[in-house]
Protein backbone atom coordinates (compact mmCIF):
# COMPACT_ATOMS: atom_id res chain seq x y z
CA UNK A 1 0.00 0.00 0.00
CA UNK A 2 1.13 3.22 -0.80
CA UNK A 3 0.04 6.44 1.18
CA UNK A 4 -0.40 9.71 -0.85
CA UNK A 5 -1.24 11.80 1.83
CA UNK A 6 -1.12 10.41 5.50
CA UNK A 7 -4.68 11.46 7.84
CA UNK A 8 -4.62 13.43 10.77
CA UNK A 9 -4.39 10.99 13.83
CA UNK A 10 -5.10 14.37 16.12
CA UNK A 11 -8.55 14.53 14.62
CA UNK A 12 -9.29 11.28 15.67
CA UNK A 13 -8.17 11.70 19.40
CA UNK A 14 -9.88 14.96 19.07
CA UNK A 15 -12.68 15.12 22.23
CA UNK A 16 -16.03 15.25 20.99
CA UNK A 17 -18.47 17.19 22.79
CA UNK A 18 -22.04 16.19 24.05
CA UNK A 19 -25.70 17.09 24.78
CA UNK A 20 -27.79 14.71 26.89
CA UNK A 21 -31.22 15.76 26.15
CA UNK A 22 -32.83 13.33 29.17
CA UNK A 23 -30.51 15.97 31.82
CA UNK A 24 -29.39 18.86 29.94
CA UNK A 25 -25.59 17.81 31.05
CA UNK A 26 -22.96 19.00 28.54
CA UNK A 27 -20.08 17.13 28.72
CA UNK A 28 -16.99 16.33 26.56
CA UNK A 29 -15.47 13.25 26.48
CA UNK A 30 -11.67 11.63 24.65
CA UNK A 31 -11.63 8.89 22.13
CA UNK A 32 -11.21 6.06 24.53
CA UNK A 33 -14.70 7.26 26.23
CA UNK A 34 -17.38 7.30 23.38
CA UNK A 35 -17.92 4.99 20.77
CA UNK A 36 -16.98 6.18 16.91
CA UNK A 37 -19.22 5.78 14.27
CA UNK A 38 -19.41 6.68 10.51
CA UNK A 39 -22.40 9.35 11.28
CA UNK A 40 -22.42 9.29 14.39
CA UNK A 41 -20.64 9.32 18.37
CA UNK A 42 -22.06 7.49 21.20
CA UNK A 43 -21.65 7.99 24.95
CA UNK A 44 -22.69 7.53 28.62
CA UNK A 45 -23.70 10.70 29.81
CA UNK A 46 -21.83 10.52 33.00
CA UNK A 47 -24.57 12.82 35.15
CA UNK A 48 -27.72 10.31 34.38
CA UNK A 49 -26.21 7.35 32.70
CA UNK A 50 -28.23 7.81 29.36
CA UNK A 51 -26.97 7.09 26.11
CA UNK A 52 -26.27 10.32 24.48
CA UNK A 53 -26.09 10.64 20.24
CA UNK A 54 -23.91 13.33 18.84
CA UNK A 55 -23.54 14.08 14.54
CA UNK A 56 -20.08 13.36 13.20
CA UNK A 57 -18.63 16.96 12.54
């Protein structure tokens, strides 16, 4: 394989900030602590221990 142009591996471990509608907590939280996805993040709101949905920017 041969890379043209290497990603940014600081935009991955980038935190990604949240909104739990069930609390109104805002939180932000690192790579290791929410789930990637192609559309969208996942994570445990850490207040009321809902799952909270955030859009891929």
């Amino acid at each position: 394989m041969n890379i043209i142009k290497p990603g940014d591996e600081l935009l991955i471990k980038k935190p990604v900030q949240f909104t739990c509608r069930n609390c109104g907590c805002i939180f932000e939280a690192t790579a290791n602590e929410y789930i990637r996805g192609r559309i969208y993040h996942t994570c445990i709101c850490p207040c009321c221990g809902e799952q909270v949905i955030t859009k891929k920017e």
